[in-house]
C-alpha atoms as a PDB file:
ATOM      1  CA  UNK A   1    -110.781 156.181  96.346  1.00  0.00           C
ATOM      2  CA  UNK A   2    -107.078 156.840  95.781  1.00  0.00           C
ATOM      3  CA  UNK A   3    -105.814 159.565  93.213  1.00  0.00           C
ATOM      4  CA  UNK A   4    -102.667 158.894  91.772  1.00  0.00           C
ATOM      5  CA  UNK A   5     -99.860 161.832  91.582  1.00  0.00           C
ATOM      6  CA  UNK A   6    -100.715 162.226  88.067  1.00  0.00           C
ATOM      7  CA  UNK A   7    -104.070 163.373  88.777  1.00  0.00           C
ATOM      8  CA  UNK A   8    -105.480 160.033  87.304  1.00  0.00           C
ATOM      9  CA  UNK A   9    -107.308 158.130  89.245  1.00  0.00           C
ATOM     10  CA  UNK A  10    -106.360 154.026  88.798  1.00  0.00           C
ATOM     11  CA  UNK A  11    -108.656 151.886  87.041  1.00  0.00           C
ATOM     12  CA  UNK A  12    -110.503 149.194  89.081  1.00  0.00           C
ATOM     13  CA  UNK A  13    -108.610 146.483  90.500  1.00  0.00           C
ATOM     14  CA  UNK A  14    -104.924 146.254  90.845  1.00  0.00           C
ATOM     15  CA  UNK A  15    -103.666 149.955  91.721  1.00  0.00           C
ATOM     16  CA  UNK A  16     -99.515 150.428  91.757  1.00  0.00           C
ATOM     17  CA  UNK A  17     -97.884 153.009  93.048  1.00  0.00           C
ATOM     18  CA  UNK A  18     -94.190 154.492  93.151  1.00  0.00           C
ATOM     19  CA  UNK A  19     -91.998 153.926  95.897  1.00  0.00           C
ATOM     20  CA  UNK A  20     -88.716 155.505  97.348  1.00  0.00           C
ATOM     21  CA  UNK A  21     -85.808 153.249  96.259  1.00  0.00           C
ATOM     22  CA  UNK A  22     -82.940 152.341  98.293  1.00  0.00           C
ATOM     23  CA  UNK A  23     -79.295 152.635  97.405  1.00  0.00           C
ATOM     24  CA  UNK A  24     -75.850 150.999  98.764  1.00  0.00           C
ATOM     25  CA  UNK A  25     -73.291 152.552  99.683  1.00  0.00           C
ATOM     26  CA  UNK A  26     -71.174 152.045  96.373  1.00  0.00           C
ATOM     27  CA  UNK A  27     -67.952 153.499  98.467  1.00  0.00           C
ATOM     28  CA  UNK A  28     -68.333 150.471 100.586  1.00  0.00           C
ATOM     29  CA  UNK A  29     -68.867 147.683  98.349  1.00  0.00           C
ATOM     30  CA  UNK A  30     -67.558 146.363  94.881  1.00  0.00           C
ATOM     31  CA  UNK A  31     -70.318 145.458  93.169  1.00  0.00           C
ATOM     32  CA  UNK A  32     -74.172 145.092  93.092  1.00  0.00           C
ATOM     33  CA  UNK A  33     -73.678 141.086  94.021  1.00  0.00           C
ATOM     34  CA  UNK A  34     -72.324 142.116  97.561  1.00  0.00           C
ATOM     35  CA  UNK A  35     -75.544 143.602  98.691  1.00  0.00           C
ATOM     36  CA  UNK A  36     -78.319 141.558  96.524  1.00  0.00           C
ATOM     37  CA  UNK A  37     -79.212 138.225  96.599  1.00  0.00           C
ATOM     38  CA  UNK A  38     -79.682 136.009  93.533  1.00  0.00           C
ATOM     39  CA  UNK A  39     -83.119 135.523  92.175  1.00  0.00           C
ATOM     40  CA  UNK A  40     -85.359 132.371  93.626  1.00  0.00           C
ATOM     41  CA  UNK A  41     -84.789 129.899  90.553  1.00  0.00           C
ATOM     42  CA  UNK A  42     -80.938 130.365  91.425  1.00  0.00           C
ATOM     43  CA  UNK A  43     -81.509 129.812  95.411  1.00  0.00           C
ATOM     44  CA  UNK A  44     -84.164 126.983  94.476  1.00  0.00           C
ATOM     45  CA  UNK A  45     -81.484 125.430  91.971  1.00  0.00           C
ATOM     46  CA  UNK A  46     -78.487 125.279  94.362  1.00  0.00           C
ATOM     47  CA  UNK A  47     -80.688 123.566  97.345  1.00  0.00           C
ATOM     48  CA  UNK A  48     -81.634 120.905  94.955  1.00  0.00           C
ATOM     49  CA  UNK A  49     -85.220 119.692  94.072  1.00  0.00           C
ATOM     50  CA  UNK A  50     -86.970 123.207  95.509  1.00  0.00           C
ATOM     51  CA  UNK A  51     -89.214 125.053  93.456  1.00  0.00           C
ATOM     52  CA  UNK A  52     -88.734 128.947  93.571  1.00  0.00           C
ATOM     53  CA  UNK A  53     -92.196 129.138  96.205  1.00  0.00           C
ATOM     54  CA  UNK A  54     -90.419 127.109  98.726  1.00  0.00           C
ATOM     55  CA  UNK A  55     -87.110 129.064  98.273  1.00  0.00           C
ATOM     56  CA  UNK A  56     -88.855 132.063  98.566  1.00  0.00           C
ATOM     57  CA  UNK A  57     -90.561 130.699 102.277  1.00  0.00           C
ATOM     58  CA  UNK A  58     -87.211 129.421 102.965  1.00  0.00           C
ATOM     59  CA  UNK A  59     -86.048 132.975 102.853  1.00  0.00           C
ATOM     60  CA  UNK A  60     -88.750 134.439 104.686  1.00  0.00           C
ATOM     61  CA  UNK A  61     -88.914 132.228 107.798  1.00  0.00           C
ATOM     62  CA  UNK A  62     -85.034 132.495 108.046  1.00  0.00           C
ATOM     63  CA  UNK A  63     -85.482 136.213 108.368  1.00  0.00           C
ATOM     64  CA  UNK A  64     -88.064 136.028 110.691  1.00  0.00           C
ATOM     65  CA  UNK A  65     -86.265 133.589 112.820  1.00  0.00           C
ATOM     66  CA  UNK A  66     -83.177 135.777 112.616  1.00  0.00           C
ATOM     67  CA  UNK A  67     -85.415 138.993 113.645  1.00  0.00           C
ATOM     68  CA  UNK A  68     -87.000 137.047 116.171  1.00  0.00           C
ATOM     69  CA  UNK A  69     -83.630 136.067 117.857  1.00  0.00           C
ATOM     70  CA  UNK A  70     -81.980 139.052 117.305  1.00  0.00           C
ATOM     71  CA  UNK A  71     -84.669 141.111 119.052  1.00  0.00           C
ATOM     72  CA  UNK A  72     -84.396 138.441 122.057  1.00  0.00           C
ATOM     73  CA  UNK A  73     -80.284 139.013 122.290  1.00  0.00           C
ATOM     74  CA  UNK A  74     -81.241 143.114 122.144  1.00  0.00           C
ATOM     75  CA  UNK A  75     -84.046 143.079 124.661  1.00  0.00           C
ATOM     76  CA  UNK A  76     -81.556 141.245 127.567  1.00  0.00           C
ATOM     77  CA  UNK A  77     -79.068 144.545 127.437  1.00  0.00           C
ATOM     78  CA  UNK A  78     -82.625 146.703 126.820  1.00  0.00           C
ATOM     79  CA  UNK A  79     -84.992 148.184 129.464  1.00  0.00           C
ATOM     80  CA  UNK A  80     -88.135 148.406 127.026  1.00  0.00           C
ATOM     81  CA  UNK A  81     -89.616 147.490 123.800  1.00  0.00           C
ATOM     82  CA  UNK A  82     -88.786 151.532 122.808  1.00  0.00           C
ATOM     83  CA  UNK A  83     -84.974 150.879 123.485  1.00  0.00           C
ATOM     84  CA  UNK A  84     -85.082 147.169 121.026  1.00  0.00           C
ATOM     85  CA  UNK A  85     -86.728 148.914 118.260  1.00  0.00           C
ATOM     86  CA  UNK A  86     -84.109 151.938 118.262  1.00  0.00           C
ATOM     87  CA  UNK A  87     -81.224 149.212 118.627  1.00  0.00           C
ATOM     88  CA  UNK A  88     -82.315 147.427 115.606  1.00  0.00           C
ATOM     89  CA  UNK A  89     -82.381 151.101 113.697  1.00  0.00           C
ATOM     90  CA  UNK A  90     -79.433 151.896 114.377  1.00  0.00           C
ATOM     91  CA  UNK A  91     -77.836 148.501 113.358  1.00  0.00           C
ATOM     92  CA  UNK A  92     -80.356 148.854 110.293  1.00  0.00           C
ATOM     93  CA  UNK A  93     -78.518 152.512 109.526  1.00  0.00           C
ATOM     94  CA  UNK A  94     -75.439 150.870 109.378  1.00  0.00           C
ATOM     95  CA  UNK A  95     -75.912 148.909 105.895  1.00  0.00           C
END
C-alpha cells in the first residue's frame, strides 16, 4: 500500500504522484519553443493524414532509433557498457 506525502492514503485504482520538474536553461535560450516540442495534433497535422497515436509512435521509435545509434557511435571510442552510460550523461548534462 502506498501513503501519499499528505498522510492520505490514495483511493483504489489510479494513484498520482508529484514529480521533480525540469527547467531550461532560460540564459541559453529565447523562448519556451526552443526546448519543447509542439503537441501531437500539431506534429500529426503537418505530416498529413496521421492521427495524434501514430505521431506520438513516430516520436518514440525515432528516439529509440536515435538512442540506439548513438549508444553504438559511443561504445566504438568506449571500453565498457559503464563508460557508454556515463558518455550519454554527460552529453545529457549539457541541455
Amino acid at each position: 500500500m502506498q501513503i501519499l506525502p499528505s498522510g492520505q492514503q490514495p483511493a483504489s485504482g489510479l494513484a498520482l504522484a508529484p514529480f521533480r520538474g525540469l527547467r531550461y536553461a532560460q540564459e541559453r535560450v529565447s523562448g519556451i519553443a526552443e526546448v519543447t516540442s509542439p503537441p501531437y495534433d500539431v506534429i500529426a497535422a503537418k505530416l498529413g493524414d496521421v492521427s495524434p497515436l501514430q505521431a506520438a509512435n513516430l516520436l518514440v521509435t525515432a528516439k529509440r532509433m536515435f538512442e540506439r545509434e548513438l549508444r553504438a557511435v559511443i561504445a566504438e571510442y568506449s571500453r565498457d557498457e559503464h563508460e557508454v552510460d556515463e558518455e550519454i550523461n554527460s552529453l545529457k548534462a549539457l541541455c
